[in-house]
PDB file of N, CA and C in Angstrom:
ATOM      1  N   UNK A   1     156.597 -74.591  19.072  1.00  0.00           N
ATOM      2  CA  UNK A   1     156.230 -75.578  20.071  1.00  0.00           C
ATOM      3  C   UNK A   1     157.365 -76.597  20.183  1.00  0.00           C
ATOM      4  N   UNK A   2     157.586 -77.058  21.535  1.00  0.00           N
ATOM      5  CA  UNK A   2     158.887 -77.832  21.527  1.00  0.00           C
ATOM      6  C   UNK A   2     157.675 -79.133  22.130  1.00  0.00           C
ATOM      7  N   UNK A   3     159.014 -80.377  22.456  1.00  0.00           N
ATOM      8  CA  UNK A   3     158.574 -81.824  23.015  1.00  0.00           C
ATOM      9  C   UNK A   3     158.060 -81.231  24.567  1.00  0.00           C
ATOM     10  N   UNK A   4     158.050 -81.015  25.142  1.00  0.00           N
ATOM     11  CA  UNK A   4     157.981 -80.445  26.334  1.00  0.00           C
ATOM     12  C   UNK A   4     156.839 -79.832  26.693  1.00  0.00           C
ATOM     13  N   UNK A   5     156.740 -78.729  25.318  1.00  0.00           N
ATOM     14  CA  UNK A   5     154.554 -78.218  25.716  1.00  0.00           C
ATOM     15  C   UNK A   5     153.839 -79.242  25.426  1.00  0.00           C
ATOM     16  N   UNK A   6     154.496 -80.110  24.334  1.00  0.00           N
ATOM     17  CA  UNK A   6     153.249 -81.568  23.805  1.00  0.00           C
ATOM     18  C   UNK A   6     153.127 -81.846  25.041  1.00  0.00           C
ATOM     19  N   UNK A   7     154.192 -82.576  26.047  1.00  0.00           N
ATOM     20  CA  UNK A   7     153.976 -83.049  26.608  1.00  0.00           C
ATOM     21  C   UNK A   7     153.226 -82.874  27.983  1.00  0.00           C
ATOM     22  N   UNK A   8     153.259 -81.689  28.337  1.00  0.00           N
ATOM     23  CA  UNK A   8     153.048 -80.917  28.946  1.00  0.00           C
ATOM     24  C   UNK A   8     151.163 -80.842  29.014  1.00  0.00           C
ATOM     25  N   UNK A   9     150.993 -80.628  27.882  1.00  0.00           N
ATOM     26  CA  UNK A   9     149.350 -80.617  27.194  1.00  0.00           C
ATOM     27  C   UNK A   9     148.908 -81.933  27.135  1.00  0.00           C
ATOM     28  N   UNK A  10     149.321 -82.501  26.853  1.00  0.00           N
ATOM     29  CA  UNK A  10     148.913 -84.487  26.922  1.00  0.00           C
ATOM     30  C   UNK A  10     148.534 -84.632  28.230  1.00  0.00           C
ATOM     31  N   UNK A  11     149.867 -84.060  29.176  1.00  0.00           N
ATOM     32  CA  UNK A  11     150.074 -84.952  30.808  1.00  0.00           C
ATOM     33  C   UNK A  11     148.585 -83.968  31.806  1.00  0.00           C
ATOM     34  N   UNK A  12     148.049 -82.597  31.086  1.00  0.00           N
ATOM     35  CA  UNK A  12     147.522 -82.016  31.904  1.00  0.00           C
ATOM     36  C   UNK A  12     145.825 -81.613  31.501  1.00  0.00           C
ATOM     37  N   UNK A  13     145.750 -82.222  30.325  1.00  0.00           N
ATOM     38  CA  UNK A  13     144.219 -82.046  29.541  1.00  0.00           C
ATOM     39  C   UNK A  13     143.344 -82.175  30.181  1.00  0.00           C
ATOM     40  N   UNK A  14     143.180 -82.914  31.111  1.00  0.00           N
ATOM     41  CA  UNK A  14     141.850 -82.748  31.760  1.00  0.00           C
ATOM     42  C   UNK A  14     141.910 -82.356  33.103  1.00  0.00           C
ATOM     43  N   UNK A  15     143.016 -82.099  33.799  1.00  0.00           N
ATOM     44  CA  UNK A  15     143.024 -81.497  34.984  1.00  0.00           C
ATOM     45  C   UNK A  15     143.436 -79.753  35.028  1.00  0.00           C
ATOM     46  N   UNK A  16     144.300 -79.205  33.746  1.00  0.00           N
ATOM     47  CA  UNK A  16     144.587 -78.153  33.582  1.00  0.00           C
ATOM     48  C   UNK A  16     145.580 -78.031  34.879  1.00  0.00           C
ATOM     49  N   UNK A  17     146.875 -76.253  35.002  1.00  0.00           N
ATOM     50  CA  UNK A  17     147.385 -76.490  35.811  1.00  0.00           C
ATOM     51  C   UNK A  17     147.778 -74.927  35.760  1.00  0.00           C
ATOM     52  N   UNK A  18     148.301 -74.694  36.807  1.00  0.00           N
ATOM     53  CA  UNK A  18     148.963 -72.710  36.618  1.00  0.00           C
ATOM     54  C   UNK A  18     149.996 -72.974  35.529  1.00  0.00           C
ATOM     55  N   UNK A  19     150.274 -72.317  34.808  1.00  0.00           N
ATOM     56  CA  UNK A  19     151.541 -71.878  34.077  1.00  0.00           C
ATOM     57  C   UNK A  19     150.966 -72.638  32.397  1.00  0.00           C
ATOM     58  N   UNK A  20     150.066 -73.295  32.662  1.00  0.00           N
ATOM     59  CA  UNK A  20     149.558 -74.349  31.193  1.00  0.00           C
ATOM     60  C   UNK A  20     150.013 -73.302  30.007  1.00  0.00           C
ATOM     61  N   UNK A  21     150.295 -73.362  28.709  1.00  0.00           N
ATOM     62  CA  UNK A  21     150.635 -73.021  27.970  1.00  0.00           C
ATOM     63  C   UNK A  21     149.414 -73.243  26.703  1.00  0.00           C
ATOM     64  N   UNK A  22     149.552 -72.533  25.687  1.00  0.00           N
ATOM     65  CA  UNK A  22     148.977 -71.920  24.591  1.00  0.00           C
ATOM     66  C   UNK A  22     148.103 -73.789  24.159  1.00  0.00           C
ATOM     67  N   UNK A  23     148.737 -74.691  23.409  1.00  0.00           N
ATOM     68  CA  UNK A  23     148.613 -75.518  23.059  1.00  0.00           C
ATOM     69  C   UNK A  23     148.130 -77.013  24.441  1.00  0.00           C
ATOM     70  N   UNK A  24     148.190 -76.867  25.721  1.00  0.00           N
ATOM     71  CA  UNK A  24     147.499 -77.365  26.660  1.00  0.00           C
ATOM     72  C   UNK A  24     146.361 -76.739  27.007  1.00  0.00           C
ATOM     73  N   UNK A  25     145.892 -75.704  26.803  1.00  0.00           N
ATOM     74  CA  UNK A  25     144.832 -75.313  26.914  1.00  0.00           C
ATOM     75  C   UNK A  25     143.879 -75.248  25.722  1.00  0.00           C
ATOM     76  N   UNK A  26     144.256 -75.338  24.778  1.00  0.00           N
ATOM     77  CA  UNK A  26     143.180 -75.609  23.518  1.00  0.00           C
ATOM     78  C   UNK A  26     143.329 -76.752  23.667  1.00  0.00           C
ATOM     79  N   UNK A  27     143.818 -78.031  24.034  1.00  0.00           N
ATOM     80  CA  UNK A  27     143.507 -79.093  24.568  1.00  0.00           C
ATOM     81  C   UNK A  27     142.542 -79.382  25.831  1.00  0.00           C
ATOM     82  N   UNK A  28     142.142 -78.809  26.613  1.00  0.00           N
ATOM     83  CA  UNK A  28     141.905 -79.006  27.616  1.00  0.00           C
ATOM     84  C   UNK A  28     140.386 -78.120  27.419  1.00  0.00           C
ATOM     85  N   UNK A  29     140.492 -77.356  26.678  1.00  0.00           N
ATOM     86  CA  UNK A  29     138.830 -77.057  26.093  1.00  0.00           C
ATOM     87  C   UNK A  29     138.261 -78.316  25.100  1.00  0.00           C
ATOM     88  N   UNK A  30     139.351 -78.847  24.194  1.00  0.00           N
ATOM     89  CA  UNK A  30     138.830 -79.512  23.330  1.00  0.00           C
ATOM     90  C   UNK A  30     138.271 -80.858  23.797  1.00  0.00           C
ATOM     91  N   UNK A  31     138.915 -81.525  25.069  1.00  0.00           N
ATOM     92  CA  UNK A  31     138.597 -82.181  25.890  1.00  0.00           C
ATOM     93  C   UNK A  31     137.387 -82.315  26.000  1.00  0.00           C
ATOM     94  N   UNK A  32     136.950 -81.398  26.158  1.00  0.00           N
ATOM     95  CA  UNK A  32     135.476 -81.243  27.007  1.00  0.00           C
ATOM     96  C   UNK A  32     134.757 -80.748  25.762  1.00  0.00           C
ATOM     97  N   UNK A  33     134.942 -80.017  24.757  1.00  0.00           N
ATOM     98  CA  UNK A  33     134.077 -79.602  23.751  1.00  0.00           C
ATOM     99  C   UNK A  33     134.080 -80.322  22.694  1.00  0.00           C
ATOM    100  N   UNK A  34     134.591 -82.180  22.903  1.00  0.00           N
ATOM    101  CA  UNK A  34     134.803 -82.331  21.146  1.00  0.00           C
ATOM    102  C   UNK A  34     133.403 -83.065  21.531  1.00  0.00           C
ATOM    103  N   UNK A  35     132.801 -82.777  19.902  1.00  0.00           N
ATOM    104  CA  UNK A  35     130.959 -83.112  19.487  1.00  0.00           C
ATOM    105  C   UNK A  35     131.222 -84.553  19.634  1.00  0.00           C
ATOM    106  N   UNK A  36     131.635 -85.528  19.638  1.00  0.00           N
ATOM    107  CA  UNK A  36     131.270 -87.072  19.894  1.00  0.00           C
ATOM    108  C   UNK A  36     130.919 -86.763  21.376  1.00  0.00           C
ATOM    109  N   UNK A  37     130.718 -86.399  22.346  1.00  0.00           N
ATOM    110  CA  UNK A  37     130.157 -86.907  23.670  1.00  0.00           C
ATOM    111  C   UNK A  37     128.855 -86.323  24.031  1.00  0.00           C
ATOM    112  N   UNK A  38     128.201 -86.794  24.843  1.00  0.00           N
ATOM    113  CA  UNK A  38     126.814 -86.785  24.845  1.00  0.00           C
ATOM    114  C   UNK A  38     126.305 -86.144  26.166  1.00  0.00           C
ATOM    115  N   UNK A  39     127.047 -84.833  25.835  1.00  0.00           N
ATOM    116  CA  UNK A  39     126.114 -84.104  26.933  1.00  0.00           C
ATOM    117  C   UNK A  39     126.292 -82.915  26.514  1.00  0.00           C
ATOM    118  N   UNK A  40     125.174 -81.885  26.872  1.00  0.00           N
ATOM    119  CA  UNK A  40     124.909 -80.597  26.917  1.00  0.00           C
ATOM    120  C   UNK A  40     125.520 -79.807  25.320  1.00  0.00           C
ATOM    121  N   UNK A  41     125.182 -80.421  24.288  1.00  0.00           N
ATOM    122  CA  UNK A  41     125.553 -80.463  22.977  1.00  0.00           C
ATOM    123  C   UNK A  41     124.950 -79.067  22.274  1.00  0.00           C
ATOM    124  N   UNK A  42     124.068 -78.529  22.623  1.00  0.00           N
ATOM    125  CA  UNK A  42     123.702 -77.111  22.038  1.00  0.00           C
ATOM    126  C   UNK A  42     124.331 -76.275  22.622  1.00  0.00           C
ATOM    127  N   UNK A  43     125.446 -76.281  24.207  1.00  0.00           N
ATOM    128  CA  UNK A  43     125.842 -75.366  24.772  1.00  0.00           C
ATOM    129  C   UNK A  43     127.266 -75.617  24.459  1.00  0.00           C
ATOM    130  N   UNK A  44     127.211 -76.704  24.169  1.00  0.00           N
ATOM    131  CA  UNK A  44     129.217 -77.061  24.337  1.00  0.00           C
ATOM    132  C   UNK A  44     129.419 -76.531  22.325  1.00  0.00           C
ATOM    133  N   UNK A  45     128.081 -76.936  21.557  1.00  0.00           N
ATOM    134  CA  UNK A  45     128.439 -76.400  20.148  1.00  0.00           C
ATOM    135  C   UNK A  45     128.539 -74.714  20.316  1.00  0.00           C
ATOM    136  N   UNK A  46     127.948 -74.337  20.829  1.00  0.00           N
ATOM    137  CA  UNK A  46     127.585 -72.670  21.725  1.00  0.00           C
ATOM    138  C   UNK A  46     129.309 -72.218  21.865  1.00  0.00           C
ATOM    139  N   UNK A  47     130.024 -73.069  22.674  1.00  0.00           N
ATOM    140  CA  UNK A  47     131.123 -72.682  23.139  1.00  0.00           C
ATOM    141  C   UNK A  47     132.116 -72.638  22.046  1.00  0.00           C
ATOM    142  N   UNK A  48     131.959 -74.112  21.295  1.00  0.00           N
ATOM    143  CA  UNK A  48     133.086 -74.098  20.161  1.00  0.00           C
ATOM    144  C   UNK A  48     132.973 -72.692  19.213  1.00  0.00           C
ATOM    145  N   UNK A  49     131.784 -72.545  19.158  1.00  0.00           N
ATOM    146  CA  UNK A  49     131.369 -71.399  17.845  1.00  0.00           C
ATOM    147  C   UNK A  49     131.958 -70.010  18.200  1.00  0.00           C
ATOM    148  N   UNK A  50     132.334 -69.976  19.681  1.00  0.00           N
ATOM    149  CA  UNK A  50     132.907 -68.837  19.913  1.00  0.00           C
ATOM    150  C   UNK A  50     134.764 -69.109  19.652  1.00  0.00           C
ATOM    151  N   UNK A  51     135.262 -69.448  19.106  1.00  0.00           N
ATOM    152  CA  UNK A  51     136.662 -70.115  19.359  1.00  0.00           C
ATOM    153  C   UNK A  51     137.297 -69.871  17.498  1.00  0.00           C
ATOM    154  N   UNK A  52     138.182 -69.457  17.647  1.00  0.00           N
ATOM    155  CA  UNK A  52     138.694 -68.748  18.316  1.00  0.00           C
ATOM    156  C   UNK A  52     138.968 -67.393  18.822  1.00  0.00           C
ATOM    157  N   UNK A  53     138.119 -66.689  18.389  1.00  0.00           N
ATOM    158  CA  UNK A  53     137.888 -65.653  18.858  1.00  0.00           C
ATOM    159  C   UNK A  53     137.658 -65.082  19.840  1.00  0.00           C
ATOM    160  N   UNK A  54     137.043 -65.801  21.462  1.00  0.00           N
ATOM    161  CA  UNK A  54     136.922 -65.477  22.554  1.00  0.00           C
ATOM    162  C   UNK A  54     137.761 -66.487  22.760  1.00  0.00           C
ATOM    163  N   UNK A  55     138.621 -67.082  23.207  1.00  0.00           N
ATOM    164  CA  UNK A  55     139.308 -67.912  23.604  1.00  0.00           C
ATOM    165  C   UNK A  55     139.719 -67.929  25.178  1.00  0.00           C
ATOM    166  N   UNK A  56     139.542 -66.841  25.390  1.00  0.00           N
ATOM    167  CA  UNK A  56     140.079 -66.637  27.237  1.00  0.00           C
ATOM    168  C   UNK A  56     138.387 -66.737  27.573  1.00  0.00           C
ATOM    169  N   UNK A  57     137.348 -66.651  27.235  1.00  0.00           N
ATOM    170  CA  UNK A  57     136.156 -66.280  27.626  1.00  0.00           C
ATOM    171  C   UNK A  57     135.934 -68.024  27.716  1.00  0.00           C
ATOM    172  N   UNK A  58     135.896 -68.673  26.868  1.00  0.00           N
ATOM    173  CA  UNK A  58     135.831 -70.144  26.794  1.00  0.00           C
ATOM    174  C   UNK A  58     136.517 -71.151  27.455  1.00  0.00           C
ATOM    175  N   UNK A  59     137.422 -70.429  27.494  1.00  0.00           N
ATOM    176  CA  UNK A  59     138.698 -71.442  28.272  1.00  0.00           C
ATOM    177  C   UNK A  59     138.336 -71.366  29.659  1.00  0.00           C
ATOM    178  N   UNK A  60     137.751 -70.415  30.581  1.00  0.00           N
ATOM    179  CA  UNK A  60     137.523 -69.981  31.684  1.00  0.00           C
ATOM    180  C   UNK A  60     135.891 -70.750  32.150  1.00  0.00           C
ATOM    181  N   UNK A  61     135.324 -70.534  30.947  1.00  0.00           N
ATOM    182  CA  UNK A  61     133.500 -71.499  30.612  1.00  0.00           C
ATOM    183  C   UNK A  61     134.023 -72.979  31.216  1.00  0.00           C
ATOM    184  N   UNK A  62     134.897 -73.431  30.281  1.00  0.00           N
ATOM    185  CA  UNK A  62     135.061 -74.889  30.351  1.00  0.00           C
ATOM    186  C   UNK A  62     135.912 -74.992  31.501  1.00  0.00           C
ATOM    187  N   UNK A  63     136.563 -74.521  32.267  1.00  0.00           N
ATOM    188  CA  UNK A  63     137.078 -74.504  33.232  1.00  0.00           C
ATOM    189  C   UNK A  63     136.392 -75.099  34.430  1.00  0.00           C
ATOM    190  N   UNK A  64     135.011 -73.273  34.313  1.00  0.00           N
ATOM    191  CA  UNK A  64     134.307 -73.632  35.606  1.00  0.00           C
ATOM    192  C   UNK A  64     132.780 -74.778  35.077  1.00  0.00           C
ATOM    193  N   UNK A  65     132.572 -74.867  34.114  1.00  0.00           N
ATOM    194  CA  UNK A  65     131.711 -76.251  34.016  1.00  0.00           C
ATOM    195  C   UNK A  65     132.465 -77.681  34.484  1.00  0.00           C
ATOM    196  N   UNK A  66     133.870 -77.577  34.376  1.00  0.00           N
ATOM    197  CA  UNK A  66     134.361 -79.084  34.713  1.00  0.00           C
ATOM    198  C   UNK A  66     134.030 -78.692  36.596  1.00  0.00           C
ATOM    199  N   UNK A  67     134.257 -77.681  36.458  1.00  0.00           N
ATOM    200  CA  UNK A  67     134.501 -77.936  38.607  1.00  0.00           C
ATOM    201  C   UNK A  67     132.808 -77.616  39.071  1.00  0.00           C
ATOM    202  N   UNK A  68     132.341 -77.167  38.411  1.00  0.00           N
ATOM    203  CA  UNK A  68     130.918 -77.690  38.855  1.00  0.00           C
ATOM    204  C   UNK A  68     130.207 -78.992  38.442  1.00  0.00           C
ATOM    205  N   UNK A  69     130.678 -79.894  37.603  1.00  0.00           N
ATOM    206  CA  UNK A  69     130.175 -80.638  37.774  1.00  0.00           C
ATOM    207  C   UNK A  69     131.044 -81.911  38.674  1.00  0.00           C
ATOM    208  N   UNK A  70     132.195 -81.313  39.081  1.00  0.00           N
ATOM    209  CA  UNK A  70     132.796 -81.990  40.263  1.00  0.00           C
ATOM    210  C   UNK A  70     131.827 -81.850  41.553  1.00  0.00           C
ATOM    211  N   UNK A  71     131.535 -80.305  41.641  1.00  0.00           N
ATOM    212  CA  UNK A  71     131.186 -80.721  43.158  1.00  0.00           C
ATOM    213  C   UNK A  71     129.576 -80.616  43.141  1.00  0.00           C
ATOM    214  N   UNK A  72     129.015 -80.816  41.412  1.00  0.00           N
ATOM    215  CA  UNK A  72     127.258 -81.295  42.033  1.00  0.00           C
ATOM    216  C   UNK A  72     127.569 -82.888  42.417  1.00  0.00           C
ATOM    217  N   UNK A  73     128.424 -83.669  42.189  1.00  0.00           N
ATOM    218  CA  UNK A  73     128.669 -84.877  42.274  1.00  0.00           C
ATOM    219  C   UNK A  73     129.248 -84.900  43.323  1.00  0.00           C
ATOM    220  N   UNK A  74     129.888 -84.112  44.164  1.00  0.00           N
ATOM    221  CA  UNK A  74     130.693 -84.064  45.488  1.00  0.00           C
ATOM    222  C   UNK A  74     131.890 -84.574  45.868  1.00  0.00           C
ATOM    223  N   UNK A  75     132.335 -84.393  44.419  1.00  0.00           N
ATOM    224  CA  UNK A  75     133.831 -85.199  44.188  1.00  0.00           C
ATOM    225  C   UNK A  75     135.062 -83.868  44.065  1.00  0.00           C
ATOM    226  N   UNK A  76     136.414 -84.449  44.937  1.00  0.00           N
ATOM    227  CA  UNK A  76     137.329 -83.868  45.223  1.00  0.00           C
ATOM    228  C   UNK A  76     137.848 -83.021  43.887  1.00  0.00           C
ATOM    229  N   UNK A  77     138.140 -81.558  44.376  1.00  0.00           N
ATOM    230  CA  UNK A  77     138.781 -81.097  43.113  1.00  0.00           C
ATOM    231  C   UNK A  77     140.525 -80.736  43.047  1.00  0.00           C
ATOM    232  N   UNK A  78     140.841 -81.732  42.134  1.00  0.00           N
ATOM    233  CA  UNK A  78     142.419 -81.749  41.880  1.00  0.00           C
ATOM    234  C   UNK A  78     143.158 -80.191  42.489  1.00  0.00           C
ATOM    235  N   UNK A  79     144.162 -80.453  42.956  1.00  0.00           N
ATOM    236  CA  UNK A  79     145.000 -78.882  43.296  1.00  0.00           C
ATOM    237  C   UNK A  79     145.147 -78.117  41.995  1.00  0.00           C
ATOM    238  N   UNK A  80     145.726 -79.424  40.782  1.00  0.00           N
ATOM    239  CA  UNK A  80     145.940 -78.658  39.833  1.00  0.00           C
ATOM    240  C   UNK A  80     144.924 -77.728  39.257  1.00  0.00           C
ATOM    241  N   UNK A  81     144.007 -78.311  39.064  1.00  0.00           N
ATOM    242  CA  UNK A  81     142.648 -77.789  38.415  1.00  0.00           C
ATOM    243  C   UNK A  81     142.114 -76.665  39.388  1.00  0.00           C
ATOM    244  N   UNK A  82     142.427 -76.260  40.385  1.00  0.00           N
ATOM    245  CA  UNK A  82     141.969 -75.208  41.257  1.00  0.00           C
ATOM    246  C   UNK A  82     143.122 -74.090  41.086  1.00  0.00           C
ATOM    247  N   UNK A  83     144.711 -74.514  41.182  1.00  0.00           N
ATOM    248  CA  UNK A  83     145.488 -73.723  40.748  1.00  0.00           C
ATOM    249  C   UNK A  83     145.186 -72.790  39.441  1.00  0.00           C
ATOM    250  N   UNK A  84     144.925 -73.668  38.445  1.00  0.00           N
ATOM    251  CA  UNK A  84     144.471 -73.732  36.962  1.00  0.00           C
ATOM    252  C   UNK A  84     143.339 -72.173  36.841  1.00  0.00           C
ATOM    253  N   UNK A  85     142.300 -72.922  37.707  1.00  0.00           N
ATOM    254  CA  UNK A  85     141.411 -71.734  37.880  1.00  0.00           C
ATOM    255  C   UNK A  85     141.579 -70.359  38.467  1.00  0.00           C
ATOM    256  N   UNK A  86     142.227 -70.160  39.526  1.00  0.00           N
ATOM    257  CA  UNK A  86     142.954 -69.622  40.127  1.00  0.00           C
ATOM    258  C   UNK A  86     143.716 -68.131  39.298  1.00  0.00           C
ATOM    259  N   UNK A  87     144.533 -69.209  38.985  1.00  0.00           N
ATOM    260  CA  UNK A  87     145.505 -68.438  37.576  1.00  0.00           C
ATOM    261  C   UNK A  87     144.242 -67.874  36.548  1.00  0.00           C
ATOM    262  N   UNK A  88     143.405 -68.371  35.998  1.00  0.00           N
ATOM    263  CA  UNK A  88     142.174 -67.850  34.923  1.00  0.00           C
ATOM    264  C   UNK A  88     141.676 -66.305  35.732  1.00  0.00           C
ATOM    265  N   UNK A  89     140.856 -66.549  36.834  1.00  0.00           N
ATOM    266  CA  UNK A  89     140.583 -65.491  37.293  1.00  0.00           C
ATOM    267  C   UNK A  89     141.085 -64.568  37.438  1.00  0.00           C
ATOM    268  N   UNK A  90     142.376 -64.831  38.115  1.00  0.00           N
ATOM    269  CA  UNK A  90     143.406 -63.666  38.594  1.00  0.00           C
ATOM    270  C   UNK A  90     144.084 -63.035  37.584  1.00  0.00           C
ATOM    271  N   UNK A  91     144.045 -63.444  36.308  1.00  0.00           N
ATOM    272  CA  UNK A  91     144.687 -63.105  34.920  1.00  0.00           C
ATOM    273  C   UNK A  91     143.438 -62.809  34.236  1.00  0.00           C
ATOM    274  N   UNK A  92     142.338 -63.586  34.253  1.00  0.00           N
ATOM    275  CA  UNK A  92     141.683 -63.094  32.905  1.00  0.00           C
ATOM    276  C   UNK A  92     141.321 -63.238  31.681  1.00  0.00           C
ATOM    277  N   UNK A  93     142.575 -64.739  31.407  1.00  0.00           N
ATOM    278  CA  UNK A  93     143.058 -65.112  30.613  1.00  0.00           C
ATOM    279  C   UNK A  93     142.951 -66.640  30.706  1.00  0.00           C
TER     280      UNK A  93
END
């Protein structure tokens, strides 16, 4: 890992982006799956318990839970974060 994926993973954790790398994306699950926050806690412990072992299966979970709960709220979804998804589907990964 060089200065560049840190940074890279810092600048993109919660929006995710095409090309994200190994260490921005276990950020960007952990984001959303670390146990201090107070929602949906039997499903998000659900998710961690699969990790790392499904890791593309999870990463893709937490993906599309962040953009649905963008648009039950009816709020704009970042390019990046659609790119992001984009790239998941079309890869798999």
């Amino acid at each position: 890992m060089d200065d560049e994926e840190l940074l890279e993973a810092i600048a993109f954790h919660t929006l995710g982006r095409r090309g994200l790398r190994r260490l921005g994306r276990y950020l960007f699950m952990a984001d959303y799956l670390e146990p201090g926050r107070e929602f949906e806690d039997e499903e998000r412990a659900a998710l961690r318990a699969r990790l790392p072992a499904d890791e593309a299966r999870v990463l893709r979970e937490v993906c599309a839970r962040r953009i649905r709960w963008r648009l039950r709220d009816s709020r704009p979804l970042h390019p990046n974060t659609v790119a992001f998804w984009n790239e998941l589907a079309e890869t798999g990964r």
